[in-house]
N, C-alpha and C. Protein backbone atom coordinates (compact mmCIF):
# COMPACT_ATOMS: atom_id res chain seq x y z
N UNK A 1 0.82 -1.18 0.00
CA UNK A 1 0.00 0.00 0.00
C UNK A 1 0.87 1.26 0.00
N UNK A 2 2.22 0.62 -0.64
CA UNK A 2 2.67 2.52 -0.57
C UNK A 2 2.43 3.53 -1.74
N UNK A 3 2.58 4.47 -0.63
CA UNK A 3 1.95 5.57 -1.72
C UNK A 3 0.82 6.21 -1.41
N UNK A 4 -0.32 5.18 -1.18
CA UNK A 4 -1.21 5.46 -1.28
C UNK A 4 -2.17 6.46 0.47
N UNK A 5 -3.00 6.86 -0.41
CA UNK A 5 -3.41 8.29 0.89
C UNK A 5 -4.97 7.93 0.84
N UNK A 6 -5.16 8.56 1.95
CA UNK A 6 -6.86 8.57 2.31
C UNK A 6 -7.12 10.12 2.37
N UNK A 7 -8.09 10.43 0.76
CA UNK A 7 -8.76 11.35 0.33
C UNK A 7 -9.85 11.76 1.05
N UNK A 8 -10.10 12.63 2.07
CA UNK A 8 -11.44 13.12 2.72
C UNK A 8 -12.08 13.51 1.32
N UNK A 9 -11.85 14.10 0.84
CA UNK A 9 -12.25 14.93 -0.40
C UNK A 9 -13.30 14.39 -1.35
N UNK A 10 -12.97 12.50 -1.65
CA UNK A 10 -13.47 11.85 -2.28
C UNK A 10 -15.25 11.77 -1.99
N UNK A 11 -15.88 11.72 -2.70
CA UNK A 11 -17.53 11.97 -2.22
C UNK A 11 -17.48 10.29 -1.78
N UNK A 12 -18.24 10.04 -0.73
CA UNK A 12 -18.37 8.30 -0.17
C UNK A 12 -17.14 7.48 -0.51
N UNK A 13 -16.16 8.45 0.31
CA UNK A 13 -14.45 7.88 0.42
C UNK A 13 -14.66 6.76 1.64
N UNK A 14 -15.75 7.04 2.78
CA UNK A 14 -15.63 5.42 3.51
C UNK A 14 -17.21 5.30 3.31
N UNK A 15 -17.28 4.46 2.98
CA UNK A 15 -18.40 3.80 2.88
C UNK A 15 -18.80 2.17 4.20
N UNK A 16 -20.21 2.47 4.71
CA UNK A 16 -20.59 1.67 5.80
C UNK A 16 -21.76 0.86 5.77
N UNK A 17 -21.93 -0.36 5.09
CA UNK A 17 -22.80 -1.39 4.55
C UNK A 17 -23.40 -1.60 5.47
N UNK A 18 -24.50 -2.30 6.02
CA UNK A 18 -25.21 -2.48 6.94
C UNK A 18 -24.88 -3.74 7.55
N UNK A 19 -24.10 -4.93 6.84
CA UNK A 19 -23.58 -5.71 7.34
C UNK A 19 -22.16 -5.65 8.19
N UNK A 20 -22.00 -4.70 8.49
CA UNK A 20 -20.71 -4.55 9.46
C UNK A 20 -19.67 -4.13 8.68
N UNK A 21 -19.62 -4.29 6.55
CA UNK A 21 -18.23 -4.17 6.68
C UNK A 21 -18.39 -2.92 5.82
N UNK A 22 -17.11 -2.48 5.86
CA UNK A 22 -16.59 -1.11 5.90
C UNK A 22 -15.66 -0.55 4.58
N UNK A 23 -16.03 -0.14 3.82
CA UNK A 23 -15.00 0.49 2.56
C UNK A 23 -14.29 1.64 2.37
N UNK A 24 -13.58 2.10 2.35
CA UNK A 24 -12.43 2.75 2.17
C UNK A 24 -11.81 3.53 0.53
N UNK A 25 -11.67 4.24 0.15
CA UNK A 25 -11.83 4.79 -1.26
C UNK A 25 -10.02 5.22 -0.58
N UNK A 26 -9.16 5.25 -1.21
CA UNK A 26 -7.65 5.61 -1.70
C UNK A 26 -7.22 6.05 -2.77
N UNK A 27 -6.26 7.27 -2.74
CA UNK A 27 -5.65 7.38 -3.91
C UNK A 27 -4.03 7.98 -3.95
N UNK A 28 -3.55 7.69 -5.12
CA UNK A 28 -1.94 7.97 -4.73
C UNK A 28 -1.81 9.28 -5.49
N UNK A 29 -1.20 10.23 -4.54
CA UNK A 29 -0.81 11.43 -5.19
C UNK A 29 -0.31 11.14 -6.91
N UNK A 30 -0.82 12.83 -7.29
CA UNK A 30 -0.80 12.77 -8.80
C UNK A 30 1.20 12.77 -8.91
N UNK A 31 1.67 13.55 -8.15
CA UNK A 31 3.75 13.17 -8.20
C UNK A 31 3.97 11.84 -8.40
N UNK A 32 3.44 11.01 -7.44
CA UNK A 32 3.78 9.69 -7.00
C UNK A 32 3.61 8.57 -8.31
N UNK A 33 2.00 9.23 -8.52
CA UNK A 33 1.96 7.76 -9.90
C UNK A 33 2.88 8.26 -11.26
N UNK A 34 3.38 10.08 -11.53
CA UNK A 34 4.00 10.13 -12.34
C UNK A 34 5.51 9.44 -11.85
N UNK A 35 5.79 9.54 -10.90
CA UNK A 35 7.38 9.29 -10.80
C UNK A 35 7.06 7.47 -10.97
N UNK A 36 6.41 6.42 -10.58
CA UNK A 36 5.64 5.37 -11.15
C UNK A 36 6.27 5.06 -12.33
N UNK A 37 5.50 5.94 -13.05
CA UNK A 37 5.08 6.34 -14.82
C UNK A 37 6.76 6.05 -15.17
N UNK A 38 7.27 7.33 -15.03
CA UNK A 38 8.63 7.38 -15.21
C UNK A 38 9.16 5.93 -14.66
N UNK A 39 9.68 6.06 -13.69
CA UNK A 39 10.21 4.73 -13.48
C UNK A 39 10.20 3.08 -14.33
N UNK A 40 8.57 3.10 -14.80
CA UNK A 40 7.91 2.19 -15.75
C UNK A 40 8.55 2.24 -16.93
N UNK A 41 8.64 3.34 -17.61
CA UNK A 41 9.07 3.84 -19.02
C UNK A 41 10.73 3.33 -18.80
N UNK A 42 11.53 3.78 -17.78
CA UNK A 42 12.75 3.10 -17.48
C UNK A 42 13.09 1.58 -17.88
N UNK A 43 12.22 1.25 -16.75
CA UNK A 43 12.23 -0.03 -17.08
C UNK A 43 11.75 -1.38 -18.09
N UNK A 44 11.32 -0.71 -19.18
CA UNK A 44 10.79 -0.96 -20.24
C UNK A 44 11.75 -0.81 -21.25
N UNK A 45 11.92 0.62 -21.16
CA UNK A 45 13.22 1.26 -22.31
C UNK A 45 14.59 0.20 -21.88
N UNK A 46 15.31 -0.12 -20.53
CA UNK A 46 16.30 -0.67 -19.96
C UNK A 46 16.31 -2.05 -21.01
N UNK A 47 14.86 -3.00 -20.73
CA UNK A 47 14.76 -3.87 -20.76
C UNK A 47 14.74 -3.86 -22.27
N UNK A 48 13.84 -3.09 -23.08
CA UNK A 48 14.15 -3.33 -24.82
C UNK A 48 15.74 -3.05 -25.33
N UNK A 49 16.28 -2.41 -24.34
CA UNK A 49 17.65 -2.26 -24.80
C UNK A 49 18.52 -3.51 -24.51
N UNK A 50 18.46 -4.00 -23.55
CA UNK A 50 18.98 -5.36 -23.31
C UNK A 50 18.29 -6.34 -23.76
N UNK A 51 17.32 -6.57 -24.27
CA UNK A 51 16.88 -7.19 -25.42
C UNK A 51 17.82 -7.64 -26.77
N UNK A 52 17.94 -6.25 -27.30
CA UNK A 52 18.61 -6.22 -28.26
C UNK A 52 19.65 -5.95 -28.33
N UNK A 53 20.29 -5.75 -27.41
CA UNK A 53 21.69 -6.13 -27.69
C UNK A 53 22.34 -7.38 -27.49
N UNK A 54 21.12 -8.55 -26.76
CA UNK A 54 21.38 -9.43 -26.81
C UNK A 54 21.36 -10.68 -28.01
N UNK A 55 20.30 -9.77 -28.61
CA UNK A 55 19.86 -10.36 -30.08
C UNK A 55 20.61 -9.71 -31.08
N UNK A 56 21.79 -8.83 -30.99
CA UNK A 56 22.73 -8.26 -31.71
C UNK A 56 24.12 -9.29 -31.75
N UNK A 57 24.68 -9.57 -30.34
CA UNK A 57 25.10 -10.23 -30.10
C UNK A 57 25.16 -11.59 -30.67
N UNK A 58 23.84 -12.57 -30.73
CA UNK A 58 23.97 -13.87 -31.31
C UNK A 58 23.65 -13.43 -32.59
N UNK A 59 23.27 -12.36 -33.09
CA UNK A 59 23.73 -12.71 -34.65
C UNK A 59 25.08 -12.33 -35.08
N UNK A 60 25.85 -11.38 -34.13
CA UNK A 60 27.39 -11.48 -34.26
C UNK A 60 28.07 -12.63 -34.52
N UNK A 61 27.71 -13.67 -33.14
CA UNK A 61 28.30 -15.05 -32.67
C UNK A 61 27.64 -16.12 -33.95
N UNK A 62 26.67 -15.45 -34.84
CA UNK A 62 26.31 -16.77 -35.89
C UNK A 62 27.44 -15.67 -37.20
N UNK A 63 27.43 -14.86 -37.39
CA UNK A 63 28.46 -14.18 -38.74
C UNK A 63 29.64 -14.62 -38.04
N UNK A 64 30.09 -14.56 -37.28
CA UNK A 64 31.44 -14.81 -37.28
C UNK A 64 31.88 -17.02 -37.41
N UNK A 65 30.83 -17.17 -36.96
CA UNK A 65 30.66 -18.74 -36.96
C UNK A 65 30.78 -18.98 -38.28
N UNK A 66 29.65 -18.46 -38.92
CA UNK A 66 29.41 -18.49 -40.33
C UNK A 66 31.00 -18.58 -40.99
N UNK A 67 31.65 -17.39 -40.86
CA UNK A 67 32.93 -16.80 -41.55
C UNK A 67 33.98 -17.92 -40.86
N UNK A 68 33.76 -18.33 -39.57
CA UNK A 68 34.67 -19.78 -39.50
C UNK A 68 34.54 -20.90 -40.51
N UNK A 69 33.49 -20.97 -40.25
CA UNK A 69 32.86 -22.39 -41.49
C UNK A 69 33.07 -22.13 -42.71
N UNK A 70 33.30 -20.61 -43.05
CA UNK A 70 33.55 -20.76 -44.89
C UNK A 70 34.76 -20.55 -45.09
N UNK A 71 35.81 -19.88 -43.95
CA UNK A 71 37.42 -20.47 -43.88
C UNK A 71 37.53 -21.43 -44.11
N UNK A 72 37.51 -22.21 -43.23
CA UNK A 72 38.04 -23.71 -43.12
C UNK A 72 37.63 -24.28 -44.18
N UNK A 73 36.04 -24.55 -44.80
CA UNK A 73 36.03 -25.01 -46.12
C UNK A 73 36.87 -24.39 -47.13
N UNK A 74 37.32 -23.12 -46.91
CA UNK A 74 37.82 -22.73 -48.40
C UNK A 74 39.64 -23.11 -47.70
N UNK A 75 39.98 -23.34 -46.65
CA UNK A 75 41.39 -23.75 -46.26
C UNK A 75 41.37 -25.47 -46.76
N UNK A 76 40.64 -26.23 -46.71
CA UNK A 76 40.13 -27.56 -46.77
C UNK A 76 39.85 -27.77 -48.06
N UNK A 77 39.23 -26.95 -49.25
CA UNK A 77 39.34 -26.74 -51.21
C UNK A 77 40.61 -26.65 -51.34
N UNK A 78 41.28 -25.44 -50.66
CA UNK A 78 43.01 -25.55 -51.19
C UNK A 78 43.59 -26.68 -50.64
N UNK A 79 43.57 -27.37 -49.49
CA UNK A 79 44.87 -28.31 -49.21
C UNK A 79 44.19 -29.35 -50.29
N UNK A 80 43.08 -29.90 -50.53
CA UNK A 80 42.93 -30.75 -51.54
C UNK A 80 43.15 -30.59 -52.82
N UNK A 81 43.68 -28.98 -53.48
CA UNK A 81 43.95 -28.45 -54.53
C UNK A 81 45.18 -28.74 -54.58
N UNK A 82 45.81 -28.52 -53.63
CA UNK A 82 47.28 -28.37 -53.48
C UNK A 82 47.97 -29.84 -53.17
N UNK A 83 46.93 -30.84 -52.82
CA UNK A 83 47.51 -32.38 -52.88
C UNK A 83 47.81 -32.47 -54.24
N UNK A 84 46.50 -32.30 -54.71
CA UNK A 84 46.38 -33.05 -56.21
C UNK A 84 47.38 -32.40 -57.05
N UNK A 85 48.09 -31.33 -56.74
CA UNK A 85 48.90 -30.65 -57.69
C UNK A 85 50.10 -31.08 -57.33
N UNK A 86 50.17 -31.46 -56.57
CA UNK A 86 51.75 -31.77 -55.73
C UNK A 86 51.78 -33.47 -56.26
N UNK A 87 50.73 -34.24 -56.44
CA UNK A 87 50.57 -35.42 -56.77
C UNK A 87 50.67 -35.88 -58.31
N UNK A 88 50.02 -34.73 -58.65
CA UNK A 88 50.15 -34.82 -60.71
C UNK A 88 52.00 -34.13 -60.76
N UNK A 89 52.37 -33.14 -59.98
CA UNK A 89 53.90 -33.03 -60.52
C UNK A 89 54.35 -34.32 -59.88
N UNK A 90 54.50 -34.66 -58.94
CA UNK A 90 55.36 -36.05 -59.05
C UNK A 90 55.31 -36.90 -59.59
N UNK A 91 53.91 -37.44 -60.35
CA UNK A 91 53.59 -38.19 -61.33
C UNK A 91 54.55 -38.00 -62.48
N UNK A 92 54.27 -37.06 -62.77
CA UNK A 92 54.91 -36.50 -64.06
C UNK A 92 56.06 -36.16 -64.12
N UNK A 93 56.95 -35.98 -62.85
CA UNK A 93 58.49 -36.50 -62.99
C UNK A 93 58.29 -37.44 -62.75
N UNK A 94 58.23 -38.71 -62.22
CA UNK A 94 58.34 -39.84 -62.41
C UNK A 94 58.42 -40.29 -63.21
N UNK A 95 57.24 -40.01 -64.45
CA UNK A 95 56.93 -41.06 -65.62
C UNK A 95 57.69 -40.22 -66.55
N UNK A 96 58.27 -38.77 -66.93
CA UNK A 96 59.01 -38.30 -67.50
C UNK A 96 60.94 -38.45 -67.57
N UNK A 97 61.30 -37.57 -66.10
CA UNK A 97 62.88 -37.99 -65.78
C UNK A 97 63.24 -38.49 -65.11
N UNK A 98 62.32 -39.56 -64.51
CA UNK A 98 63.01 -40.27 -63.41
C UNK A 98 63.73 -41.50 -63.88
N UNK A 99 64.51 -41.34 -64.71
CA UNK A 99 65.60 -42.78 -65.42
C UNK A 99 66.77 -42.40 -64.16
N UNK A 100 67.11 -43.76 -63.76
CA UNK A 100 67.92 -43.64 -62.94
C UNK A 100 69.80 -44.54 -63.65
């Protein structure tokens, strides 16, 4: 209940039922629910911002993943480029000057 105040002001601010029980009318200063307000908007704005920078983040951590995975395949095209080339020249000295 913080915050909150008991308005004389209010027209049937306590109200008295005939069965014994008893009502009460409250309200929170007009400062109070703006600073609320504010506070709310804080924590909203805080929270969409850490949102997205968290969702900035894993699409960082998938491009750079990404850019691992198309290294290594394109490091993994050359060493198999570079077998086969290293494999056709020895071939081909072999079957050319290799008279011993």
């Amino acid at each position: 209940m913080a915050g909150w105040r008991y308005d004389i002001g209010i027209p049937q601010s306590v109200y008295l039922a005939g069965t014994g029980n008893m009502s009460i009318t409250l309200r929170k200063p007009e400062s109070l629910v703006e600073q609320e307000i504010t506070d709310l908007k804080r924590k909203v704005e805080e929270s969409y911002h850490n949102e997205l920078a968290a969702a900035m983040e894993r699409e960082v951590d998938k491009l750079v993943q990404d850019a691992a995975n198309e290294a290594q395949r394109l490091a993994e095209e050359a060493a198999v480029a570079e077998r086969d080339a290293m494999r056709q020249r020895l071939r081909n000295m072999l079957l050319t000057g290799a008279t011993v």
